[in-house]
N, C-alpha and C. Protein backbone atom coordinates (compact mmCIF):
# COMPACT_ATOMS: atom_id res chain seq x y z
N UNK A 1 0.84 -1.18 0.00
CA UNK A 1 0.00 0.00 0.00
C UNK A 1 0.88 1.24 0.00
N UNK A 2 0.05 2.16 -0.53
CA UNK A 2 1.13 3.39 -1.05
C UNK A 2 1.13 4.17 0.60
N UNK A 3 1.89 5.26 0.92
CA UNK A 3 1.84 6.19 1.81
C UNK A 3 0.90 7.32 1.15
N UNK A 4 -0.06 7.69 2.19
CA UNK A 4 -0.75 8.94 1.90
C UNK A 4 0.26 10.20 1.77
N UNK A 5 1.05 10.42 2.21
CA UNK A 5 1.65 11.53 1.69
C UNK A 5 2.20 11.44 0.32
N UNK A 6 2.86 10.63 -0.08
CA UNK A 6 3.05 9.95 -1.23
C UNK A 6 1.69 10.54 -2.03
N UNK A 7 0.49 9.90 -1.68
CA UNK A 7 -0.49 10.35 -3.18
C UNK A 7 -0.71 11.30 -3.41
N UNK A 8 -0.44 12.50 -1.75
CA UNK A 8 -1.06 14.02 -2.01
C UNK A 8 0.12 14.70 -2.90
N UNK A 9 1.31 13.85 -2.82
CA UNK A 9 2.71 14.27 -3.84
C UNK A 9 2.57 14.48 -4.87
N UNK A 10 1.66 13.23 -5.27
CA UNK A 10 1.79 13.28 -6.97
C UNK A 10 0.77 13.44 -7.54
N UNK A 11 -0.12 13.83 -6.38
CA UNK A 11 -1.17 14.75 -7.35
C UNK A 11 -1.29 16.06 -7.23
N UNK A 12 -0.27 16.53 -6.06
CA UNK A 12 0.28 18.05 -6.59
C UNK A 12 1.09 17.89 -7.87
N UNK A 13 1.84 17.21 -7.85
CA UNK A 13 2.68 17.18 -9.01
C UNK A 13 1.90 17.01 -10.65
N UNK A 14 0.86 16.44 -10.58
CA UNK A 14 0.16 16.46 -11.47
C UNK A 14 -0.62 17.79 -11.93
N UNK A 15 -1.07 18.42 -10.77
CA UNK A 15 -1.97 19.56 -11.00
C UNK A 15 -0.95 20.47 -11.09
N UNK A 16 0.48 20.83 -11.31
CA UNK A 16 1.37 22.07 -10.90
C UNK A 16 0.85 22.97 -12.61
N UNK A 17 0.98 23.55 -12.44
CA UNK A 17 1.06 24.32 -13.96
C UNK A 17 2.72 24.09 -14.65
N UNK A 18 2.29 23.51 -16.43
CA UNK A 18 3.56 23.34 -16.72
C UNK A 18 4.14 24.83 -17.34
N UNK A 19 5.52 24.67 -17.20
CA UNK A 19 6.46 25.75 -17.95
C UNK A 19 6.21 26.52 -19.38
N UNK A 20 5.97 24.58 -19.82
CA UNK A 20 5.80 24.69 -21.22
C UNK A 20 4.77 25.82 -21.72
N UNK A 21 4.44 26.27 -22.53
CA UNK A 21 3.16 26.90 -23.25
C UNK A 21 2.39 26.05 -24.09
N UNK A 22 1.10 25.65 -23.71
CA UNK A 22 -0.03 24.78 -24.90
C UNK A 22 -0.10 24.87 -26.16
N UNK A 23 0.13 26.43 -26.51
CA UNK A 23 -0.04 26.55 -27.84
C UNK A 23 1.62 26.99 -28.28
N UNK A 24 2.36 26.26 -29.53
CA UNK A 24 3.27 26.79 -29.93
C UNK A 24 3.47 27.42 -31.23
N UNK A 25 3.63 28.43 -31.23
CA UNK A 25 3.65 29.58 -32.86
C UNK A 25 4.24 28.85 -33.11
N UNK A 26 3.91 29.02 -34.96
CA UNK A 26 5.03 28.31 -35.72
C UNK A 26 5.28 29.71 -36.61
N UNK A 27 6.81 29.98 -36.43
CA UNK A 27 6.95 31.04 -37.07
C UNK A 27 8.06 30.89 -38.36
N UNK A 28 7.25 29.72 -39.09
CA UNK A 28 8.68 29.07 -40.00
C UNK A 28 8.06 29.37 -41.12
N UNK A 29 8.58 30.63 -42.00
CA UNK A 29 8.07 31.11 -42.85
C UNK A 29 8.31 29.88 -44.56
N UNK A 30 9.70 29.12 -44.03
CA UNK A 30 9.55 28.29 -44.83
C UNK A 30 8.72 27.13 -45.41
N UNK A 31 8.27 26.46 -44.12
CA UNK A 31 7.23 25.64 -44.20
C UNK A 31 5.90 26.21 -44.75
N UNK A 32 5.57 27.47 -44.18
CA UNK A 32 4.30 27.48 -45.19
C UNK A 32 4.43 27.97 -45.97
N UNK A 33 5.81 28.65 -46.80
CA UNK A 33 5.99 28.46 -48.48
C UNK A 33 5.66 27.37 -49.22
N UNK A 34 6.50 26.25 -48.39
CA UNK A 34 6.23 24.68 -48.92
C UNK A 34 4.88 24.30 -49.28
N UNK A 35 4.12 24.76 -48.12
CA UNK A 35 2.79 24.19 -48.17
C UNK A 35 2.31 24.60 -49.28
N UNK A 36 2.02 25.89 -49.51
CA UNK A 36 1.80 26.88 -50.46
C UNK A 36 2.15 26.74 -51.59
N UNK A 37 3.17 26.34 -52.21
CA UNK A 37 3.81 25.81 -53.38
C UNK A 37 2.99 24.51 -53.66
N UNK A 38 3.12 23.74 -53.02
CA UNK A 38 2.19 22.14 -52.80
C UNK A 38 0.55 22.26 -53.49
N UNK A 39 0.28 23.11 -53.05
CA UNK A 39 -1.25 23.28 -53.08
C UNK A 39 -1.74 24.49 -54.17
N UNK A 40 -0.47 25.02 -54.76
CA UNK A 40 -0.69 25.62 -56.07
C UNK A 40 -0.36 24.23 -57.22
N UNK A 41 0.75 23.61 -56.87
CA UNK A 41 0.86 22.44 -57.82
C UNK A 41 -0.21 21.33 -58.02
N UNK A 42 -0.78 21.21 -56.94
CA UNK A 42 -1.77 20.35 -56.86
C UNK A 42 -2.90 21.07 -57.77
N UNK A 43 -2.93 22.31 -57.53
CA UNK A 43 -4.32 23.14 -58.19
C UNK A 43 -4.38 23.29 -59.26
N UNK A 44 -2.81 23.25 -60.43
CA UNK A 44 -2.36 23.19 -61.72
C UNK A 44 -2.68 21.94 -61.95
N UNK A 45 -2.51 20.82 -61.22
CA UNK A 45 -2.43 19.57 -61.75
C UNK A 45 -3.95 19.20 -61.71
N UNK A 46 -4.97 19.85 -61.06
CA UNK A 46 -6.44 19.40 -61.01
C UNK A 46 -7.20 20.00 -62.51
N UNK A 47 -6.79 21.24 -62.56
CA UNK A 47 -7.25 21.88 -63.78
C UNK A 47 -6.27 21.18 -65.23
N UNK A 48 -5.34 20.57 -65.43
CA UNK A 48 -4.96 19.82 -66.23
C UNK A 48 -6.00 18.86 -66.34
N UNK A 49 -6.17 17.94 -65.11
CA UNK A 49 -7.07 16.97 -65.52
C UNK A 49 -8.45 17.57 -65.69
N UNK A 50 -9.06 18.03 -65.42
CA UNK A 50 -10.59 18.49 -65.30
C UNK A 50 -10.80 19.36 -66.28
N UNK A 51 -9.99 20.20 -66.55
CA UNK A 51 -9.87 21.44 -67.75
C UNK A 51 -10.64 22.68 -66.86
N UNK A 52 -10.30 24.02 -67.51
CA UNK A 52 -10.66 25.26 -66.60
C UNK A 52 -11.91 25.61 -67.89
N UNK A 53 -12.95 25.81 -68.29
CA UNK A 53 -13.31 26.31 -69.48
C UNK A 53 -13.12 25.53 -70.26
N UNK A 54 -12.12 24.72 -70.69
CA UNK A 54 -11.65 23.91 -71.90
C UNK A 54 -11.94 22.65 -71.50
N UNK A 55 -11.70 21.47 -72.90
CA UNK A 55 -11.60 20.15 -72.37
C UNK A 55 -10.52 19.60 -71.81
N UNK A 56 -10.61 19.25 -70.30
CA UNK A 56 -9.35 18.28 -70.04
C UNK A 56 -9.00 17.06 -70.48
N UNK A 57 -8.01 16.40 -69.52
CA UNK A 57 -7.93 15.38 -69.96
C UNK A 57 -8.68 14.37 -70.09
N UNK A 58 -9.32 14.50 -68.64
CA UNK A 58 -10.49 13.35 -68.80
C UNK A 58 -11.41 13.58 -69.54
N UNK A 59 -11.76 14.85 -70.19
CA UNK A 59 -12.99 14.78 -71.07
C UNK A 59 -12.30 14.10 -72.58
N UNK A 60 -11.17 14.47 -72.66
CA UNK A 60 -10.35 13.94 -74.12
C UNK A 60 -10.47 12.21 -73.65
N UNK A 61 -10.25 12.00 -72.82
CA UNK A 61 -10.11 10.34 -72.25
C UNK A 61 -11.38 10.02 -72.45
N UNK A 62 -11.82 10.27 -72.22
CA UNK A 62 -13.79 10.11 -72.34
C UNK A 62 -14.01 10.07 -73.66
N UNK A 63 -13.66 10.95 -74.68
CA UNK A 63 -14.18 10.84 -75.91
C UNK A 63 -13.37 9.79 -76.70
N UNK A 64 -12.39 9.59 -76.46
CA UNK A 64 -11.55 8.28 -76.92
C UNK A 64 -12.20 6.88 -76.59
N UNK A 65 -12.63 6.92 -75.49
CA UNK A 65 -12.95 5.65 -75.01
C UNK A 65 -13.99 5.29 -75.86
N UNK A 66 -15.31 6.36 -75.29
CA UNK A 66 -16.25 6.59 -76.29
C UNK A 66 -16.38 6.29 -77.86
N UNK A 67 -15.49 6.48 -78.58
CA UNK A 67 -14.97 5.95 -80.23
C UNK A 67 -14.45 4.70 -79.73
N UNK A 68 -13.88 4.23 -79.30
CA UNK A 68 -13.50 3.06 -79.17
C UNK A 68 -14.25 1.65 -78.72
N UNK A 69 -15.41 2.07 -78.11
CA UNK A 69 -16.03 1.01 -78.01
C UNK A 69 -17.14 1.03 -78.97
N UNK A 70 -17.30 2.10 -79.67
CA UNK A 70 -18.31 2.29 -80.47
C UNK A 70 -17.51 1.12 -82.03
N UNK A 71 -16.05 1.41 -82.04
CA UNK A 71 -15.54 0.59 -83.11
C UNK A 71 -14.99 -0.94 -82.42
N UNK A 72 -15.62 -0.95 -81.29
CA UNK A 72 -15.61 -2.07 -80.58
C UNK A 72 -16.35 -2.79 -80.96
N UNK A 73 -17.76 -2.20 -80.88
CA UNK A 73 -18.61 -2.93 -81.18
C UNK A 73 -18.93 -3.16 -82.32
N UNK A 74 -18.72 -2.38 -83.56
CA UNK A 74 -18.43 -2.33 -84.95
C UNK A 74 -17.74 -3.66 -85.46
N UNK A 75 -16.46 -3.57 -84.88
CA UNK A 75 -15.83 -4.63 -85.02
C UNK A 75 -16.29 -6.16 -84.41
N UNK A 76 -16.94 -5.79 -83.70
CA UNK A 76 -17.55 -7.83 -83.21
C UNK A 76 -18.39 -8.07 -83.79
N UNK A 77 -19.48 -7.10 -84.89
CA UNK A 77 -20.49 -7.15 -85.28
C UNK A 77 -20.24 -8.06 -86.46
N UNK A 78 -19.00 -7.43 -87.64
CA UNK A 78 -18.30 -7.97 -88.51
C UNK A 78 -17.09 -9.25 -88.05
N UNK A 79 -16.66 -9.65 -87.16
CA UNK A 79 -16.01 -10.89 -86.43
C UNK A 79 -17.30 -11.85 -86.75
N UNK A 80 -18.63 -11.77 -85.82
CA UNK A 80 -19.35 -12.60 -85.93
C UNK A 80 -20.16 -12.71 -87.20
N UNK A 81 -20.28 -12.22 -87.87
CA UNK A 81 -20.47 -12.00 -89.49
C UNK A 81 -20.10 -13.26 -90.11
N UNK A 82 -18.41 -12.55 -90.03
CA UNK A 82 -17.24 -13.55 -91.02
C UNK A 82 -17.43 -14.66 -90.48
N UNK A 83 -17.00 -14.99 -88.77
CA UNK A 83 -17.43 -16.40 -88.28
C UNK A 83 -18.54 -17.41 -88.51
N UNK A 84 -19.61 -16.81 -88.48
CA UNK A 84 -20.80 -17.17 -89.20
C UNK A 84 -20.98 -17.52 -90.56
N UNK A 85 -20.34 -17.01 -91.30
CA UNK A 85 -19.64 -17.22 -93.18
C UNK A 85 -18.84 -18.64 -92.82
N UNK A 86 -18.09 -18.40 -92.56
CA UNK A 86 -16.60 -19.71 -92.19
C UNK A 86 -17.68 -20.59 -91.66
N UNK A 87 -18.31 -21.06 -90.82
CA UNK A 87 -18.94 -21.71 -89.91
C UNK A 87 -19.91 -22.53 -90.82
N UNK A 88 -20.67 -21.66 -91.43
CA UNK A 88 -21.49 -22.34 -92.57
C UNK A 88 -20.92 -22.86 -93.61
N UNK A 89 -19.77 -22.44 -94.33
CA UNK A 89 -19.07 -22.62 -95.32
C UNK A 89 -18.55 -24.36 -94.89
N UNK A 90 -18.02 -24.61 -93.56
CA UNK A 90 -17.27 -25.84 -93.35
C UNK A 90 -18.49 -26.46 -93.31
N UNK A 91 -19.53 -26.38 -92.71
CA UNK A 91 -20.54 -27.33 -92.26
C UNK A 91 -21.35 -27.77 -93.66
N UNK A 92 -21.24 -26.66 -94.34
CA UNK A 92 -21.82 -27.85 -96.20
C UNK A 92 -20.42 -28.14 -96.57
N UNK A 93 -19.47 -28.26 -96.50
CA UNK A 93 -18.50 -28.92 -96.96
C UNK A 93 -18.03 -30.25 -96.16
N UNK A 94 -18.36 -30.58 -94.77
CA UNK A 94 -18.59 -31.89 -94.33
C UNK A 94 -19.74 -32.72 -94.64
N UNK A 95 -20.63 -31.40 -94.29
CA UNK A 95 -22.25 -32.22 -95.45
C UNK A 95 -21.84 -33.15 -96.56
N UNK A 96 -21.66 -32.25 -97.06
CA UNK A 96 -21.44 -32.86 -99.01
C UNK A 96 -20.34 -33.45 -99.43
N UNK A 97 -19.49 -33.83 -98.24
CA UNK A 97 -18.20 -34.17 -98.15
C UNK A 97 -18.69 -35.78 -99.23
N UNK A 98 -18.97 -36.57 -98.93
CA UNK A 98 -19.72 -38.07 -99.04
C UNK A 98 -19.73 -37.98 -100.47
N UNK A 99 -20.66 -36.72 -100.90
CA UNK A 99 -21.37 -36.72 -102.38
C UNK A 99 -20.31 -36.51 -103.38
N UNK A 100 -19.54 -35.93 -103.33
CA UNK A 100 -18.45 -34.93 -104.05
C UNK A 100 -17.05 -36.22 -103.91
N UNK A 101 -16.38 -36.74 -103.04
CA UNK A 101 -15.80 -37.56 -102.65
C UNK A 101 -16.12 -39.02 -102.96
N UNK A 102 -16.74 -39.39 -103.84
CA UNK A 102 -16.80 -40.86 -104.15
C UNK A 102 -15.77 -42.23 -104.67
């Protein structure tokens, strides 16, 4: 068991007011250049992608994609076409294989 004088010790010691100060200025003019620089680059690099008035990138990315699946689908339309040609083409030629082959 602790000594009572002992606990009234250290909870003066707890309640003393510290030296330190709670709040500490930051008076580092460099760091919030840094920041500042950071968050203009970031702000150049958002309007690159997004565009200011103009089209950005993602709208250029968007319209690419956009043509592209459109000749996506263009293109499977004519795949299954030709496949369908070929497909029929072999299947009367095993047909008639018998007749032609004697």
């Amino acid at each position: 068991m602790s000594n009572r004088t002992q606990d009234v010790e250290e909870t003066a010691r707890k309640h003393e007011p510290t030296k330190h100060p709670l709040v500490v200025r930051v008076t580092d003019n460099d760091f919030q250049c840094e920041v500042l620089e950071k968050l203009a680059r970031l702000e150049v690099k958002m309007e690159t992608l997004l565009g200011s008035g103009q089209p950005g990138r993602m709208s250029v990315i968007e319209n690419r994609v956009n043509t592209l699946e459109r000749n996506d689908v263009r293109r499977g339309v004519y795949d299954r076409l030709v496949n369908a040609g070929m497909t029929t083409a072999i299947s009367v030629l095993i047909a008639l294989h018998d007749r032609w082959w004697k």
